[in-house]
N, C-alpha and C. Protein backbone atom coordinates (compact mmCIF):
# COMPACT_ATOMS: atom_id res chain seq x y z
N UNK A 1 34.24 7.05 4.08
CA UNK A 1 33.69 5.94 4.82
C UNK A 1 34.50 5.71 6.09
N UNK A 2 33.97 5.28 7.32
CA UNK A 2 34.33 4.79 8.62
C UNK A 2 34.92 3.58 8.17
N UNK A 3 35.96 3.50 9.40
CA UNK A 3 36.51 2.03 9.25
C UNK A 3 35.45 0.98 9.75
N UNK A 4 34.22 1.60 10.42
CA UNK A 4 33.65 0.70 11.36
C UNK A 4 32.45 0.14 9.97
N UNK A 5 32.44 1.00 9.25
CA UNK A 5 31.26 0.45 8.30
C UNK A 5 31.67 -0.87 7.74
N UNK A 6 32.30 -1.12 7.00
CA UNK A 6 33.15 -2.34 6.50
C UNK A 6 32.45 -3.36 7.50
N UNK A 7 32.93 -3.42 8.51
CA UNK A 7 32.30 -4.15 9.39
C UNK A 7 31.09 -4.47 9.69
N UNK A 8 30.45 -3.53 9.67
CA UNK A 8 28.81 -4.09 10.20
C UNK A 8 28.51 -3.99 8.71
N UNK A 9 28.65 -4.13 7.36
CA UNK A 9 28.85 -4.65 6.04
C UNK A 9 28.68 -5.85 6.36
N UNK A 10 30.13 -6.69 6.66
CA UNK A 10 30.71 -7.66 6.28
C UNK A 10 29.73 -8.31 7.75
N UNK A 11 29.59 -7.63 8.80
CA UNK A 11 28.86 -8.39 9.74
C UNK A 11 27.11 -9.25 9.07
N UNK A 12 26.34 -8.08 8.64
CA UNK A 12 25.17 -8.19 7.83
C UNK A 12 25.46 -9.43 6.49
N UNK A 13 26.12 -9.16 6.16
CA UNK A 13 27.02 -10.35 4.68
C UNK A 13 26.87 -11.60 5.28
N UNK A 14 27.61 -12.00 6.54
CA UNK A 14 27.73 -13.27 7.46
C UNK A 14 26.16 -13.70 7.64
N UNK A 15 25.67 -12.63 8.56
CA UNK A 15 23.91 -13.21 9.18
C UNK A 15 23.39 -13.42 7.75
N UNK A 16 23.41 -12.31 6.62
CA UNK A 16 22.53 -12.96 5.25
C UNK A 16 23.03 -14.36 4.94
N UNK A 17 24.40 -14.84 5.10
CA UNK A 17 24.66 -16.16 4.24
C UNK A 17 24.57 -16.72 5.00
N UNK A 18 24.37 -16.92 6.56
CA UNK A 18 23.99 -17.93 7.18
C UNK A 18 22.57 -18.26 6.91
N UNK A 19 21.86 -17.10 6.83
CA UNK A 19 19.95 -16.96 7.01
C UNK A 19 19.96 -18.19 5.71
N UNK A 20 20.67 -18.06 4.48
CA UNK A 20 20.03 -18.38 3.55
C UNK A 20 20.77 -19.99 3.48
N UNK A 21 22.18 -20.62 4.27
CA UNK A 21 22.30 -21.68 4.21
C UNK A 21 21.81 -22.21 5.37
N UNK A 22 21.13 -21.43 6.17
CA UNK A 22 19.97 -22.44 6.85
C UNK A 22 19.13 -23.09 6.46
N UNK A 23 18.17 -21.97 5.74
CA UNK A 23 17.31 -22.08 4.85
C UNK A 23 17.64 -23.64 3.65
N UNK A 24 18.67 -23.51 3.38
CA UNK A 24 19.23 -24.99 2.61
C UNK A 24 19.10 -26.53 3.19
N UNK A 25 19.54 -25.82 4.38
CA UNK A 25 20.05 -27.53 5.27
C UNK A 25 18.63 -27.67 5.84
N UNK A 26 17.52 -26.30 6.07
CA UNK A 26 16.26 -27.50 6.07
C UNK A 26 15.38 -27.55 4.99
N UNK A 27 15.80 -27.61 3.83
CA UNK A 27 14.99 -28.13 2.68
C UNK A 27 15.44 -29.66 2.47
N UNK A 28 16.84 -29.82 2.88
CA UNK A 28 17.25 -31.56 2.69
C UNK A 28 16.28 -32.22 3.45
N UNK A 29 16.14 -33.76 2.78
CA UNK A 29 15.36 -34.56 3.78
C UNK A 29 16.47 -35.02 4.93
N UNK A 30 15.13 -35.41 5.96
CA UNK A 30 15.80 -36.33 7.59
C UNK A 30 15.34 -37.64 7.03
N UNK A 31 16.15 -38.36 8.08
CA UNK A 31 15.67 -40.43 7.63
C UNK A 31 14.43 -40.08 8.08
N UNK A 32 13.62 -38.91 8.94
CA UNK A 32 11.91 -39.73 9.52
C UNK A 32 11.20 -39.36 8.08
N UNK A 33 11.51 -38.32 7.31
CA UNK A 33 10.70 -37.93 6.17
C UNK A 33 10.77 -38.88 4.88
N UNK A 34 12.45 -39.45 4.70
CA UNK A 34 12.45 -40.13 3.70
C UNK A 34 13.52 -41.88 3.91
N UNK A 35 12.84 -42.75 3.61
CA UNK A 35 13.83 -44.18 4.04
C UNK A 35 14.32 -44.29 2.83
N UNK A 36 15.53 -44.64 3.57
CA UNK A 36 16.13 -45.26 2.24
C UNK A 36 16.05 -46.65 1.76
N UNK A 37 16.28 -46.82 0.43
CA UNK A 37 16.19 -48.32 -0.23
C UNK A 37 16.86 -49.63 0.12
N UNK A 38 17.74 -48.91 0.06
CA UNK A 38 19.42 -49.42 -0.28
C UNK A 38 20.45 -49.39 1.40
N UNK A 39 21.25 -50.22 1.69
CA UNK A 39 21.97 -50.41 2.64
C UNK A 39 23.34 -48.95 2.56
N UNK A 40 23.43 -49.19 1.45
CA UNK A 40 24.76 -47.71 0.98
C UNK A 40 23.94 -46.66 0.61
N UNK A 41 22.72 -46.31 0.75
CA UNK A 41 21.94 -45.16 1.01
C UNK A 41 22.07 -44.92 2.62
N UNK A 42 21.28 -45.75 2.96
CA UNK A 42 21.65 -45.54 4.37
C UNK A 42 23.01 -44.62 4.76
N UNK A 43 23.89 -45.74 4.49
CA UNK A 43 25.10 -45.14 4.80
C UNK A 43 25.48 -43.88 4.29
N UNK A 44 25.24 -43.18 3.12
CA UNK A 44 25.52 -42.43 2.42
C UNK A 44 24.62 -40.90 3.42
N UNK A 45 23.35 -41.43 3.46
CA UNK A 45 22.83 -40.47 4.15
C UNK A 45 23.26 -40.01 5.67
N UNK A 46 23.62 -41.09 5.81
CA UNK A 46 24.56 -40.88 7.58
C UNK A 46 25.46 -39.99 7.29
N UNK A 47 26.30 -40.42 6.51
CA UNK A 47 27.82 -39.63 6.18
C UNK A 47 27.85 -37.93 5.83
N UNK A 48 26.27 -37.81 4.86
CA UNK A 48 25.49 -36.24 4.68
C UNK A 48 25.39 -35.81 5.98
N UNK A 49 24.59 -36.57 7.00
CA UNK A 49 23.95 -35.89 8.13
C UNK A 49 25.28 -35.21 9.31
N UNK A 50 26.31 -36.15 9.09
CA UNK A 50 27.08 -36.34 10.17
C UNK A 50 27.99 -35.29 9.22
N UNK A 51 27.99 -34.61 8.35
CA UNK A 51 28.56 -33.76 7.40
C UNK A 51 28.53 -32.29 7.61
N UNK A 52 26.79 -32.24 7.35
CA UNK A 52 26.15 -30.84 7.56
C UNK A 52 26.19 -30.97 9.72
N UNK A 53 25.66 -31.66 10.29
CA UNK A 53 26.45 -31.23 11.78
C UNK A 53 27.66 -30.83 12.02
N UNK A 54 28.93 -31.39 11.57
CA UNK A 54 30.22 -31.10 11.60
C UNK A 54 30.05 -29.68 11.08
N UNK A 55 29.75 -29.44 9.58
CA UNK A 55 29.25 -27.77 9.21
C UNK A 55 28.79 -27.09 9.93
N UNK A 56 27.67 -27.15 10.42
CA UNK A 56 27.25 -26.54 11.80
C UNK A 56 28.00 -25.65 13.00
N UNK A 57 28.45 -26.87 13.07
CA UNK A 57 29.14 -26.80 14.19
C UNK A 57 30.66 -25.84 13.81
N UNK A 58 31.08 -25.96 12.68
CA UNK A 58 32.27 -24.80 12.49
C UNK A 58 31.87 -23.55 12.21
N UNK A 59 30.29 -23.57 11.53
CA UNK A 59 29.43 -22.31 11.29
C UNK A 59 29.59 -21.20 12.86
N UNK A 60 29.08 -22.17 14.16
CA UNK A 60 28.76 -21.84 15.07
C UNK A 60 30.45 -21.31 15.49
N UNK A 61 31.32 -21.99 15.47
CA UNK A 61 32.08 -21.49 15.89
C UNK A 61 33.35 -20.83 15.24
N UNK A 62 32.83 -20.32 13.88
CA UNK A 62 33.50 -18.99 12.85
C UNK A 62 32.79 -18.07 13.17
N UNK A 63 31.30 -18.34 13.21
CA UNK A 63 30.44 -16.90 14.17
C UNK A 63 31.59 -16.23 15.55
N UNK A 64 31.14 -17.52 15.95
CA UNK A 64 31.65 -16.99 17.73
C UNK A 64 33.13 -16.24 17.42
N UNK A 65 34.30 -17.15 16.95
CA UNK A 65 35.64 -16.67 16.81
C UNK A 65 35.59 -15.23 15.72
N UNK A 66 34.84 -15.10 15.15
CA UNK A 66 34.82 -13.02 14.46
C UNK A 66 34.34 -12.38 15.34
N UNK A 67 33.33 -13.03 16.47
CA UNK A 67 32.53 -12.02 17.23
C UNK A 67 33.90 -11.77 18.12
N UNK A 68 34.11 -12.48 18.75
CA UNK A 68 35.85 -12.09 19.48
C UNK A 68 37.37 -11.41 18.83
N UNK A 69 37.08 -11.80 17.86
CA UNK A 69 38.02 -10.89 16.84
C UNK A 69 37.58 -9.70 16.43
N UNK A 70 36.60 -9.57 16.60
CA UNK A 70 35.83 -8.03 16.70
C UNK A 70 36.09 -6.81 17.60
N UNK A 71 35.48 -7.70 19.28
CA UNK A 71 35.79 -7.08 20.64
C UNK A 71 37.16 -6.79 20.44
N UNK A 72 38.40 -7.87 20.32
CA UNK A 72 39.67 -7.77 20.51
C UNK A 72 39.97 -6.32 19.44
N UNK A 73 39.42 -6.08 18.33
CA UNK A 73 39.96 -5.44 17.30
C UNK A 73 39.47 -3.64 18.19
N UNK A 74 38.16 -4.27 18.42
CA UNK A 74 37.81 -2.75 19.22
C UNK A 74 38.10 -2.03 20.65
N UNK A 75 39.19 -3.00 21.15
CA UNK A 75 39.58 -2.52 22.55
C UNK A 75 41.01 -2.41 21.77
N UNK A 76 41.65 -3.18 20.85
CA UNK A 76 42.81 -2.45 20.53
C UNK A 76 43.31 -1.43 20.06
N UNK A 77 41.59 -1.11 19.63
CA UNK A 77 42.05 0.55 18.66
C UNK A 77 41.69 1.52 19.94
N UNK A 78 40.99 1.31 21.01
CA UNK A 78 40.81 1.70 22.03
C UNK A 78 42.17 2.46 22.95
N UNK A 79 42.55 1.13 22.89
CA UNK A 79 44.05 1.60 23.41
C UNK A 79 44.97 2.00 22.96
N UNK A 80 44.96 1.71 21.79
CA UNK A 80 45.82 2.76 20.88
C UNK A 80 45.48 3.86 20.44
N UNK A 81 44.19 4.24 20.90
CA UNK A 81 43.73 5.69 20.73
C UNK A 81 43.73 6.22 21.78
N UNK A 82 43.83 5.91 22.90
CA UNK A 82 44.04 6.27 24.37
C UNK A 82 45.71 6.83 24.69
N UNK A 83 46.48 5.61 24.13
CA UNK A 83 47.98 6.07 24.34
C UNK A 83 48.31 7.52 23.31
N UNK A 84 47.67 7.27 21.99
CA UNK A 84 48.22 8.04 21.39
C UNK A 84 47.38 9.70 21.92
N UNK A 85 47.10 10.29 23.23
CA UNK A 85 45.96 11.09 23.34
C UNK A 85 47.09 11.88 24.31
């Protein structure tokens, strides 16, 4: 096996478990689909929403920071296959 396979493995692994906890966060309800009863529902559901955004948002940027740890990994073997030539 290539060292590079592992990678576009583990790359494919990432896009499947994102595809499918997307797929999650829109099966939850939004406040327009469902009201709540209760004053600490309310709140409770804020605290979910403002939860899965914060998630999101580190999703988006554990994507981005491997995609750069990637480039970096492939210009370093670059150059270390260059020096060693």
């Amino acid at each position: 096996m290539s060292e590079e396979n592992p990678e576009k493995l583990s790359r494919q692994e990432v896009k499947k478990q994102l595809a499918a906890l997307t797929k999650e966060f829109q099966k939850l309800p939004t406040t327009k689909t469902r009201k709540p009863q209760k004053p600490d529902e309310d709140k409770q559901l804020d605290s979910i929403q403002e939860t899965i955004s914060y998630l999101r948002v580190c999703i988006k940027y554990n994507v981005f920071d491997l995609e750069a740890c990637r480039r970096e990994i492939k210009y370093l073997r670059e150059k270390l296959e260059s020096e060693n030539k």
